[in-house]
N, C-alpha and C. Protein backbone atom coordinates (compact mmCIF):
# COMPACT_ATOMS: atom_id res chain seq x y z
N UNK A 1 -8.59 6.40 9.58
CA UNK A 1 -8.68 6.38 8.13
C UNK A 1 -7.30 6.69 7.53
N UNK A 2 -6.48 6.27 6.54
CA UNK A 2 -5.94 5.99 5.98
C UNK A 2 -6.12 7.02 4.87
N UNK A 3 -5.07 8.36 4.26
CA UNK A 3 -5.14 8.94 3.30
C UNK A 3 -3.86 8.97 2.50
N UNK A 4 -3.48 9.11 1.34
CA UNK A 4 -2.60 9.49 0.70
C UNK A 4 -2.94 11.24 0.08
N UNK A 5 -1.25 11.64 0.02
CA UNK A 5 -1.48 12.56 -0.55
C UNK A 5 -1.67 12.98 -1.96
N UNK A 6 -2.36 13.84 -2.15
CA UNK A 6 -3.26 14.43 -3.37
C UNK A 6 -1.60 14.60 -4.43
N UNK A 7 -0.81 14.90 -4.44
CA UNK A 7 0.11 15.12 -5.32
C UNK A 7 0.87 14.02 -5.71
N UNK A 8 1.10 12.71 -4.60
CA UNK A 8 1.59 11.40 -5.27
C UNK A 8 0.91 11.08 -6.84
N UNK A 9 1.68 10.52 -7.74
CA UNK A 9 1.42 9.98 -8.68
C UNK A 9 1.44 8.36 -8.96
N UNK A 10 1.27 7.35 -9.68
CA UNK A 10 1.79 6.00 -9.29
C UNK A 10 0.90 5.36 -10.62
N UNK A 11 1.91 4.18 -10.42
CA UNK A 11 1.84 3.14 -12.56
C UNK A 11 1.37 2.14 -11.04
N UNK A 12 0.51 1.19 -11.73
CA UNK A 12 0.45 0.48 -11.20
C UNK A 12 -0.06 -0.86 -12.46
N UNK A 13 0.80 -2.07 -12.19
CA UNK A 13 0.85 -2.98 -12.64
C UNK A 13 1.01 -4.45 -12.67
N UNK A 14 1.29 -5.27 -13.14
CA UNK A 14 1.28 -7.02 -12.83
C UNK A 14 2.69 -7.00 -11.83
N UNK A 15 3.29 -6.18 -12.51
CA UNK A 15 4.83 -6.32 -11.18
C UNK A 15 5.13 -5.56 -10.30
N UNK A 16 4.05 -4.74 -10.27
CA UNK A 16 4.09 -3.87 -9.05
C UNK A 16 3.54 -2.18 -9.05
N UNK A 17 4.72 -1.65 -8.48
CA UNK A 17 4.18 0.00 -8.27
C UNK A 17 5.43 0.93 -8.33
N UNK A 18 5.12 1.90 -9.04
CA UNK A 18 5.84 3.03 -8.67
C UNK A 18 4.90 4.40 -8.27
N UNK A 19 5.59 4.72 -7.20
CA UNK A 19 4.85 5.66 -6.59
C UNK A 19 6.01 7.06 -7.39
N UNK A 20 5.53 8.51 -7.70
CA UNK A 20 6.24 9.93 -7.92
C UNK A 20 5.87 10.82 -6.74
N UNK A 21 6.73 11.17 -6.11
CA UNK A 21 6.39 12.15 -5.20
C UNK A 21 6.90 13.42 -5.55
N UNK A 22 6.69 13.78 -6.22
CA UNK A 22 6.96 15.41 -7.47
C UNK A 22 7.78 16.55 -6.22
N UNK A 23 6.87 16.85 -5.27
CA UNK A 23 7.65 17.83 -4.45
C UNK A 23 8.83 17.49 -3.91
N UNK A 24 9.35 16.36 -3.58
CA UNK A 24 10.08 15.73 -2.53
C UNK A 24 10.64 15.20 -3.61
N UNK A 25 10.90 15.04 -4.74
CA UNK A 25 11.72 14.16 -5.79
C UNK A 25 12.31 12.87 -5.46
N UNK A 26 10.90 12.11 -5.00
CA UNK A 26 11.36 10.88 -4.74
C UNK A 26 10.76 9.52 -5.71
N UNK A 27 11.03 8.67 -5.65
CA UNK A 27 10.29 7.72 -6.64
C UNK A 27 10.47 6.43 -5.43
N UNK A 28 9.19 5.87 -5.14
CA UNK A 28 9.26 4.62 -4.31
C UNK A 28 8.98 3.67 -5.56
N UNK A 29 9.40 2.31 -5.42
CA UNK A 29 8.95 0.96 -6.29
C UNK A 29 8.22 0.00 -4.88
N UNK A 30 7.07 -1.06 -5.71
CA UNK A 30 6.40 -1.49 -4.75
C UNK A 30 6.64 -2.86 -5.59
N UNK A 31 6.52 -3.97 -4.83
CA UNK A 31 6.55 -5.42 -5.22
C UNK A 31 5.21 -5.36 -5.22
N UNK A 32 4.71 -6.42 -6.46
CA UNK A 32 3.44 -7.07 -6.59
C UNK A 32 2.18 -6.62 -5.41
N UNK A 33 2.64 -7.42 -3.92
CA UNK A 33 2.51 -7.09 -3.21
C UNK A 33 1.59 -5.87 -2.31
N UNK A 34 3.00 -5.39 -2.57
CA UNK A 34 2.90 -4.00 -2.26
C UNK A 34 1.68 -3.01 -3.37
N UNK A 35 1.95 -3.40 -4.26
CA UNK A 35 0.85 -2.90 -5.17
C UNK A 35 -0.11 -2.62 -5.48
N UNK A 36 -0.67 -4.44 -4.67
CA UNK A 36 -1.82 -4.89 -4.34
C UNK A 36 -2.99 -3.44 -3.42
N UNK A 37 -1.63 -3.63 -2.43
CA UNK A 37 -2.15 -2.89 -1.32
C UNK A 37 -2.15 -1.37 -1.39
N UNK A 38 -1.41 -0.85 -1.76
CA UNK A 38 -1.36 0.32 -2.72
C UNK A 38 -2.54 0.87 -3.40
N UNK A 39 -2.98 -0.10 -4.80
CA UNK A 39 -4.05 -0.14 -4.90
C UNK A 39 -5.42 0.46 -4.71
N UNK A 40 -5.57 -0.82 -3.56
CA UNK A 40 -6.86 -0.51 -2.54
C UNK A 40 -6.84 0.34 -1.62
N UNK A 41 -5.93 0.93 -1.30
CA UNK A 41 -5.61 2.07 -0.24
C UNK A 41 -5.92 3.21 -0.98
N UNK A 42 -5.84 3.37 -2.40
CA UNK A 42 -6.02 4.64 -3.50
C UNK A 42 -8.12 4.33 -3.55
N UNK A 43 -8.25 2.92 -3.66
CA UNK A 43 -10.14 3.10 -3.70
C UNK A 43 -10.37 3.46 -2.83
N UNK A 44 -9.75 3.53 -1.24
CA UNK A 44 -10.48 3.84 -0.20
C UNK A 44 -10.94 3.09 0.58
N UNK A 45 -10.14 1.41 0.47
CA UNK A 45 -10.36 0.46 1.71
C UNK A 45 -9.89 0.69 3.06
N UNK A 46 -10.37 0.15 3.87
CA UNK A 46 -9.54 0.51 5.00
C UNK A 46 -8.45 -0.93 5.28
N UNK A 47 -7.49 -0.38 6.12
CA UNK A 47 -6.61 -1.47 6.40
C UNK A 47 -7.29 -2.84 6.31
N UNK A 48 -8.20 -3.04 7.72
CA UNK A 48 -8.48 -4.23 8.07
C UNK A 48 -9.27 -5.02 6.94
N UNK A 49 -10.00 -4.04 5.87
CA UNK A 49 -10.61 -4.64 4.97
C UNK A 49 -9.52 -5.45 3.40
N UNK A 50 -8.24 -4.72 3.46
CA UNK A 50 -7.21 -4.94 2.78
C UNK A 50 -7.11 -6.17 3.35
N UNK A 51 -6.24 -6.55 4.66
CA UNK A 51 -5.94 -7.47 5.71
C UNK A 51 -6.61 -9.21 5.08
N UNK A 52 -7.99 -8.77 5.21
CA UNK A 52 -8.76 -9.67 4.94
C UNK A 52 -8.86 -10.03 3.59
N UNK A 53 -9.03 -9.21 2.76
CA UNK A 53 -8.95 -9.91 1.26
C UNK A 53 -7.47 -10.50 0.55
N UNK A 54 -6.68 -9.58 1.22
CA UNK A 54 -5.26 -10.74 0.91
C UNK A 54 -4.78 -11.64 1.43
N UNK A 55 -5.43 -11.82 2.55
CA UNK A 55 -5.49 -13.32 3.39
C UNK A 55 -6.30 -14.13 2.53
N UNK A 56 -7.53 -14.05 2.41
CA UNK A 56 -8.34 -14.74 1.57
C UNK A 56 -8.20 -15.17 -0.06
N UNK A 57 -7.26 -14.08 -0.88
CA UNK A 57 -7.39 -14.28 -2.17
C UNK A 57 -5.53 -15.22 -2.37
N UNK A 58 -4.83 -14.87 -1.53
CA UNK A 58 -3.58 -15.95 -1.19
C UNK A 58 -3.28 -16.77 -0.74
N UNK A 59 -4.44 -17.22 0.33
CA UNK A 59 -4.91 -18.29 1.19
C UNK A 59 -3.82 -18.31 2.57
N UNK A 60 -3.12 -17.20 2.81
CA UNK A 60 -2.56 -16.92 3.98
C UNK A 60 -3.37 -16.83 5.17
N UNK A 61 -2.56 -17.19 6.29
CA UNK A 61 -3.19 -16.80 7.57
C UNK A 61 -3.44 -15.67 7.76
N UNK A 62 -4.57 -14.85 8.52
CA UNK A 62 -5.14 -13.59 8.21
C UNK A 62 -4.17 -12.88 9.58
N UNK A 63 -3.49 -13.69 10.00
CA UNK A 63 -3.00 -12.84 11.32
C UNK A 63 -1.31 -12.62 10.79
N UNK A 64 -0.73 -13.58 9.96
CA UNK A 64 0.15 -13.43 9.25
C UNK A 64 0.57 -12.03 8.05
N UNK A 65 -0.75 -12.35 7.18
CA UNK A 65 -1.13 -11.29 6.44
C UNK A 65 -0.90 -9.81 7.47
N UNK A 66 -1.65 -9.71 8.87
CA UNK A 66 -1.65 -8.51 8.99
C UNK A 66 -0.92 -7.92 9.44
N UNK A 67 0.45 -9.03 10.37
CA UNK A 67 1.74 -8.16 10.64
C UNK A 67 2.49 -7.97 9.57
N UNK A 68 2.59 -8.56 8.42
CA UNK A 68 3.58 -7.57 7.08
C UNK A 68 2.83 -6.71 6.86
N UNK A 69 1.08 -6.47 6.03
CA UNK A 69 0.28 -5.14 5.87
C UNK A 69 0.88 -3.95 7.33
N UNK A 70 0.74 -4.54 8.28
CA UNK A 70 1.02 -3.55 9.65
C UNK A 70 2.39 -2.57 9.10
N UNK A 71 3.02 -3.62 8.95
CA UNK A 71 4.99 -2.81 8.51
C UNK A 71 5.15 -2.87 7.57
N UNK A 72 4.44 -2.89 6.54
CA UNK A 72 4.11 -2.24 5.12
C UNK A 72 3.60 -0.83 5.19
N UNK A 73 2.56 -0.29 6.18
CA UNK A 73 2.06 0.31 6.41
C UNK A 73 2.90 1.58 6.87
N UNK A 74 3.87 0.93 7.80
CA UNK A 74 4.41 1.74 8.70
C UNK A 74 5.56 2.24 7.81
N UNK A 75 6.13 1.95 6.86
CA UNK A 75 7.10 2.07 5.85
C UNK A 75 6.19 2.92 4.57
N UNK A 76 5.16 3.04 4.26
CA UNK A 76 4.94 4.50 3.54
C UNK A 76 4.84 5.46 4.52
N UNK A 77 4.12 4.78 6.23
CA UNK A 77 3.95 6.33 6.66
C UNK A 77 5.28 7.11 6.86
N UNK A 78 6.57 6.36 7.13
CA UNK A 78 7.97 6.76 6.83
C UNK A 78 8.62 7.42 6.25
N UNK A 79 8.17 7.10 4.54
CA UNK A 79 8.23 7.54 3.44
C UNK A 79 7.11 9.04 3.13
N UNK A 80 6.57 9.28 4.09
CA UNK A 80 5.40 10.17 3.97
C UNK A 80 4.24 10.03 2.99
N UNK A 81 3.87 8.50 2.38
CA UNK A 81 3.14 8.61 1.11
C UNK A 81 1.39 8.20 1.53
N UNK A 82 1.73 8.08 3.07
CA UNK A 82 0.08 7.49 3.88
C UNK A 82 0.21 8.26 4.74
N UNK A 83 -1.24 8.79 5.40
CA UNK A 83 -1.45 9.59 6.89
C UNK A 83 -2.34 8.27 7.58
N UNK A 84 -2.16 7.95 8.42
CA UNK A 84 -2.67 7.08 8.92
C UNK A 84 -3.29 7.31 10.25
C-alpha cells in the first residue's frame, strides 16, 4: 500500500501539481501527468489500479504506462513524499 505523508500539502490542477513539504522546506512541481497520479494516490488507489486507468483513459499501452508510473513512483519515494 502506498501512503503519503499527513503533513504534505498540494494545488492540484489542469497543469499539474505542486506538492509543500512544510518540515523539509521543499516544494516539488508535477506535470499534468504527474498530477493525474498524484491525485489518485491522495483517494487511495493503488498503483496497479492507477496503471490501468491511465492506460485506458490515454489509450496507451498498459505495460508502457506502467514502466513511467513505476519511475514516477520511485522519484517521490526519493523525494520522501510516498511510503511504498
Amino acid at each position: 500500500m502506498v501512503t503519503t505523508p499527513a503533513h504534505l500539502h498540494s494545488i492540484i490542477d489542469h497543469d499539474g501539481a505542486v506538492i509543500l513539504d512544510i518540515p523539509r522546506n521543499t516544494i516539488t512541481t508535477l506535470s499534468p501527468t504527474g498530477a493525474y497520479v498524484w491525485e489518485r494516490l491522495l483517494q487511495g488507489l493503488q498503483v496497479a489500479a492507477i496503471i490501468s486507468e491511465l492506460a485506458h483513459d490515454t489509450g496507451t499501452d498498459e505495460l508502457v504506462v506502467a514502466k513511467d508510473v513505476e519511475e514516477f513512483m520511485e522519484q517521490l519515494k526519493s523525494k520522501q513524499l510516498v511510503s511504498l
